[in-house]
Protein backbone atom coordinates (compact mmCIF):
# COMPACT_ATOMS: atom_id res chain seq x y z
CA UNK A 1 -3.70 -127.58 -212.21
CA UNK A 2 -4.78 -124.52 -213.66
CA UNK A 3 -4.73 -121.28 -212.00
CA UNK A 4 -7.68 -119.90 -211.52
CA UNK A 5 -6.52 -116.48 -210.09
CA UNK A 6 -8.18 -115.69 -206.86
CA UNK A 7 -8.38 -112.91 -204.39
CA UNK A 8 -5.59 -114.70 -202.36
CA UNK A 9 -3.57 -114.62 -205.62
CA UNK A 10 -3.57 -110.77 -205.87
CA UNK A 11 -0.99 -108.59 -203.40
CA UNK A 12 -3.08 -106.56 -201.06
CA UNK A 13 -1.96 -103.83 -198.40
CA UNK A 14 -2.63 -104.84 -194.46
CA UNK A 15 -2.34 -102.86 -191.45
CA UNK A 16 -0.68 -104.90 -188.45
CA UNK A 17 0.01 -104.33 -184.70
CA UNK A 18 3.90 -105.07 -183.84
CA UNK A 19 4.93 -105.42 -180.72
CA UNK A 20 8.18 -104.06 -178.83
CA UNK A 21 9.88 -107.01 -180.72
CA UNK A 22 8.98 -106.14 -184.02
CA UNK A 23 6.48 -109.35 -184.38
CA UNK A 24 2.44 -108.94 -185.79
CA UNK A 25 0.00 -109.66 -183.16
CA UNK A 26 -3.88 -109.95 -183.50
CA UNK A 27 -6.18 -107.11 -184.30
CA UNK A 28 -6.65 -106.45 -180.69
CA UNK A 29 -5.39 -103.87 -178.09
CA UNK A 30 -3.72 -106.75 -176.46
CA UNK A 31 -2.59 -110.04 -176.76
CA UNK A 32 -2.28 -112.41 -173.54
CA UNK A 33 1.47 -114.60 -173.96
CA UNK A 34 0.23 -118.34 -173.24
CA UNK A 35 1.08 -119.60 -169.76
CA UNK A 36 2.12 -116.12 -168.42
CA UNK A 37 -0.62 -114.56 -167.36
CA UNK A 38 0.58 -111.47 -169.40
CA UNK A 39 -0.69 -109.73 -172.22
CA UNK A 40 1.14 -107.81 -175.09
CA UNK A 41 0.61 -104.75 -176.44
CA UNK A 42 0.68 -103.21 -179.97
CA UNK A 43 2.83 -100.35 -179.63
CA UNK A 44 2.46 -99.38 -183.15
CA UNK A 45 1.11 -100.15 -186.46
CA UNK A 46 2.40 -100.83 -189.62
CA UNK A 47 1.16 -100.95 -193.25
CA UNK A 48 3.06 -104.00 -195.82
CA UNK A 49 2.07 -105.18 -198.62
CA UNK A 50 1.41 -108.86 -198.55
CA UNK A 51 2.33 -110.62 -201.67
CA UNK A 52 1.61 -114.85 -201.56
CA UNK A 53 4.08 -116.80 -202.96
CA UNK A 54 3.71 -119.19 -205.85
CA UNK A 55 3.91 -122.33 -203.49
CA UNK A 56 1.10 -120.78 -201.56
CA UNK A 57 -1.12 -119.88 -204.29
CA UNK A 58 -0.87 -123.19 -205.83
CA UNK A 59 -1.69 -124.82 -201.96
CA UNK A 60 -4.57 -122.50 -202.26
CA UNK A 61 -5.59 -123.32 -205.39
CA UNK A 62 -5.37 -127.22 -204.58
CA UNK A 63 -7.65 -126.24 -201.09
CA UNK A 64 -9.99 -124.63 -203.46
CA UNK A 65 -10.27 -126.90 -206.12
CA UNK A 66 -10.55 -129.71 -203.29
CA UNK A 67 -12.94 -127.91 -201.73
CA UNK A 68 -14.99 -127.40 -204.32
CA UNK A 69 -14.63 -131.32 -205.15
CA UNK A 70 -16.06 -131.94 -201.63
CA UNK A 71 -18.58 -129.63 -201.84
CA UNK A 72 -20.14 -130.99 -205.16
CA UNK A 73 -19.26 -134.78 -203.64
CA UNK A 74 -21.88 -133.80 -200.79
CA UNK A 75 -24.25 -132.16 -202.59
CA UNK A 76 -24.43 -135.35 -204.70
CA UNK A 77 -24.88 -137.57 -201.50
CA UNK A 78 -26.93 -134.94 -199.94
CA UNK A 79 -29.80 -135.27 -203.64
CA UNK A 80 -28.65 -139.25 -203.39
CA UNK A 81 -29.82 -139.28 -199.27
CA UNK A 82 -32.95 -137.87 -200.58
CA UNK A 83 -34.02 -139.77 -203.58
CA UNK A 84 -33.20 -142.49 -201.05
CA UNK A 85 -35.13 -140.92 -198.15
CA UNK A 86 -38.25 -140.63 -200.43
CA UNK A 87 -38.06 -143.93 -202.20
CA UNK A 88 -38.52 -145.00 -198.27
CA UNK A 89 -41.30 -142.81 -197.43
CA UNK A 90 -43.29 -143.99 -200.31
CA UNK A 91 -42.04 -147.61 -199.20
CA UNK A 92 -42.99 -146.95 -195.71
CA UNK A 93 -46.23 -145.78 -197.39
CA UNK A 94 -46.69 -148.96 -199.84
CA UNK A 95 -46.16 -150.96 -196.62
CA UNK A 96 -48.64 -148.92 -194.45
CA UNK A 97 -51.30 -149.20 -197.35
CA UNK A 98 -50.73 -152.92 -197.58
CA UNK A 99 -50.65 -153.26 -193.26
CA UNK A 100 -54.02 -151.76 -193.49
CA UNK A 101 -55.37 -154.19 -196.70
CA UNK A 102 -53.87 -157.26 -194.93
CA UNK A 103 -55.94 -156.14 -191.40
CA UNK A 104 -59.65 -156.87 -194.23
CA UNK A 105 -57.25 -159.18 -196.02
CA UNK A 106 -56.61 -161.92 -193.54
CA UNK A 107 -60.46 -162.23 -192.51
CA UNK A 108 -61.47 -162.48 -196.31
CA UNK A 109 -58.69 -165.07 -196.70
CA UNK A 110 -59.89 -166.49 -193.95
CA UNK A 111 -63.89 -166.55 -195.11
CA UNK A 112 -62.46 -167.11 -198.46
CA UNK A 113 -60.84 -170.87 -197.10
CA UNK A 114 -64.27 -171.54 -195.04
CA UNK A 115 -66.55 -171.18 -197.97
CA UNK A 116 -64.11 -172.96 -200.18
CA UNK A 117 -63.63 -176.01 -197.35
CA UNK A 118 -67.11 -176.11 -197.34
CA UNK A 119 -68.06 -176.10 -201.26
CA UNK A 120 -65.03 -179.02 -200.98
CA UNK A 121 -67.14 -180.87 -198.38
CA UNK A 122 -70.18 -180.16 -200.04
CA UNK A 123 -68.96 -181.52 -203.67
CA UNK A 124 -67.47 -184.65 -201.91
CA UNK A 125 -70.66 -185.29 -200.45
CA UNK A 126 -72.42 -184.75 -204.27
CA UNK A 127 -69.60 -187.05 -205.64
CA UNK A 128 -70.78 -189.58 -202.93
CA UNK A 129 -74.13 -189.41 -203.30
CA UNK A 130 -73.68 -189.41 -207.19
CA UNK A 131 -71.82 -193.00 -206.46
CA UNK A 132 -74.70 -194.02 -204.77
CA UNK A 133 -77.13 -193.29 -207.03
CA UNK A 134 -74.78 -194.50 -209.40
CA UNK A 135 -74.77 -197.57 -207.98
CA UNK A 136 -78.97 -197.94 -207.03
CA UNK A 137 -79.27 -197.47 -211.24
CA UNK A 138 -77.07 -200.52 -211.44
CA UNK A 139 -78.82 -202.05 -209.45
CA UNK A 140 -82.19 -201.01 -210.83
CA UNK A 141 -80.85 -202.01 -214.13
CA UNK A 142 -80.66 -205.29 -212.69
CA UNK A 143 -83.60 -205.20 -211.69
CA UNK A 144 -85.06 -204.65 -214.88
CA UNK A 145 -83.38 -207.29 -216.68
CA UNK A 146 -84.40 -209.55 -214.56
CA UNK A 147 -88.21 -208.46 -214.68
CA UNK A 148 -87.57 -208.25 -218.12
CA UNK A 149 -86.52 -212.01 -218.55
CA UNK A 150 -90.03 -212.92 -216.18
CA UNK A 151 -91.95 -210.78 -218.68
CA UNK A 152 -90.19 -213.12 -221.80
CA UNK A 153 -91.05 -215.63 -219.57
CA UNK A 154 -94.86 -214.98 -218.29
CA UNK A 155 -95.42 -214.12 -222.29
CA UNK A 156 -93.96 -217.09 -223.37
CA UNK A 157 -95.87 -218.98 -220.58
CA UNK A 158 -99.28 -217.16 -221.71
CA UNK A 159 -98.62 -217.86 -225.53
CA UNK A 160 -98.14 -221.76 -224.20
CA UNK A 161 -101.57 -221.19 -222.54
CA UNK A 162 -103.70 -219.44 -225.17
CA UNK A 163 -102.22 -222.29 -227.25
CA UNK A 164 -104.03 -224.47 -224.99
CA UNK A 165 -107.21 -222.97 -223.98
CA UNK A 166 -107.66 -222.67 -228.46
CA UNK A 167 -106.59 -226.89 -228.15
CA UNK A 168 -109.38 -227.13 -225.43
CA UNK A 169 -111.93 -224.57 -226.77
CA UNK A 170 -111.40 -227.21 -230.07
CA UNK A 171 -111.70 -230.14 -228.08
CA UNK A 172 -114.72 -228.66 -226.48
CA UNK A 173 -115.98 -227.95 -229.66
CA UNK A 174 -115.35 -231.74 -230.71
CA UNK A 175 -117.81 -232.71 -227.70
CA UNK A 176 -120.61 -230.51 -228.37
CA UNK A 177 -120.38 -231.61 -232.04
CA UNK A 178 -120.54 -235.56 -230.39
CA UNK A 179 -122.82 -234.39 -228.38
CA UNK A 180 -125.20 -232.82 -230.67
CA UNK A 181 -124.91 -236.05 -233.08
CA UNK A 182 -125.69 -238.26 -229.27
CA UNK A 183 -128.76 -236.24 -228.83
CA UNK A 184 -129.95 -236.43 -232.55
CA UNK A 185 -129.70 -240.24 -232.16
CA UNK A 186 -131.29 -240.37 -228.73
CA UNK A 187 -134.59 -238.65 -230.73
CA UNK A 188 -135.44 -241.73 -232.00
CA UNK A 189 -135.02 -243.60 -228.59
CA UNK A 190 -137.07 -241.10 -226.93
CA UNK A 191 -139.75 -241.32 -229.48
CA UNK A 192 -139.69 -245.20 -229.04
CA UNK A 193 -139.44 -244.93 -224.97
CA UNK A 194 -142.67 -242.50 -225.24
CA UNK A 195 -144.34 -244.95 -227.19
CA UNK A 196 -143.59 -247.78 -224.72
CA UNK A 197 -144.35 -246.21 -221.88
CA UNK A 198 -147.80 -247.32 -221.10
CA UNK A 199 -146.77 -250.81 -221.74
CA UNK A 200 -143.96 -250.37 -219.53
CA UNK A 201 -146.13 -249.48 -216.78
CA UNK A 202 -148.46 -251.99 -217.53
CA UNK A 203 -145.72 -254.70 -217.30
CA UNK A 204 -144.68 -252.77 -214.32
CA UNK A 205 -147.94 -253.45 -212.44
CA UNK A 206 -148.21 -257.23 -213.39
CA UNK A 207 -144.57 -257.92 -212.42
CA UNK A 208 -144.16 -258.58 -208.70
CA UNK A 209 -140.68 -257.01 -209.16
């Protein structure tokens, strides 16, 4: 260890009271003996020179040194405490700050799961009624297909029918064309019948039929 040459190091000059024994007491008038009851006195001062001895200057230096070593030890726990201390304040802080968020927090968490458990119900019920509807266009489809074969069928039905009324219109056309050639030849038979009427009715009145 190396010296570092302190005040205890150097010899100084020190005025002590003796007593009537020859031994220092304190710096007092008296001294009171332990477990007596009686006090000593100085009955004269004398000046020495004290002079520490190597074995005590190097204790002192070791309480020095060691004391210093302490002293810089707690001054490094003492700015360690406090980095500590305010790394908890501004925790403590943080968690104050988030205490107060969480008080609007847990009601807009709360709305937040309501409107979101109702848009859920409300898109179920959309996906239900889209099945529905999905299922009434089926059915519709069906629907179609099967007025659709009726209409093949009506048309095909009406073609079948126009077919006929053109047979019958021809047939029809057939008879008026017989006709036509009955009534030219009934002419003559009129002609003749007009002719023989007056005999007819002659015959007529002469007949008793």
């Amino acid at each position: 260890m190396k010296h570092t040459y302190t005040k205890s190091v150097q010899a100084h000059h020190v005025n002590v009271g003796l007593d009537v024994f020859g031994n220092a007491i304190p710096e007092i008038k008296s001294a009171a003996v332990e477990g007596t009851g009686k006090a000593l006195r100085i009955i004269k001062r004398h000046d020495m020179l004290l002079k520490p001895s190597p074995k005590s200057i190097r204790a002192s230096e070791r309480l020095e040194y060691a004391f210093r070593q302490l002293h810089q030890e707690f001054n490094e726990r003492e700015q360690i405490l406090e980095t500590k201390m305010h790394a908890l304040q501004q925790v403590q802080q943080s968690l104050s700050a988030v205490k107060a968020k969480q008080r609007w927090l847990l009601p807009m968490v709360l709305v937040a799961g309501t409107a979101g458990g109702y848009m859920m119900y409300i898109m179920s019920s959309m996906q239900s009624s889209m099945i529905a509807m999905s299922g009434n266009i089926n059915s519709m489809n069906g629907h179609m297909g099967a007025m659709a074969t009726d209409t093949q069928t009506m048309n095909q039905s009406l073609y079948y029918m126009n077919n006929n009324v053109a047979y019958m219109s021809g047939n029809v056309a057939q008879m008026n064309q017989k006709v036509g050639t009955l009534a030219q030849a009934a002419e003559p038979m009129g002609e003749a019948a007009s002719t023989m009427n007056p005999f007819m009715k002659a015959f007529k009145s002469i007949m008793p039929f």
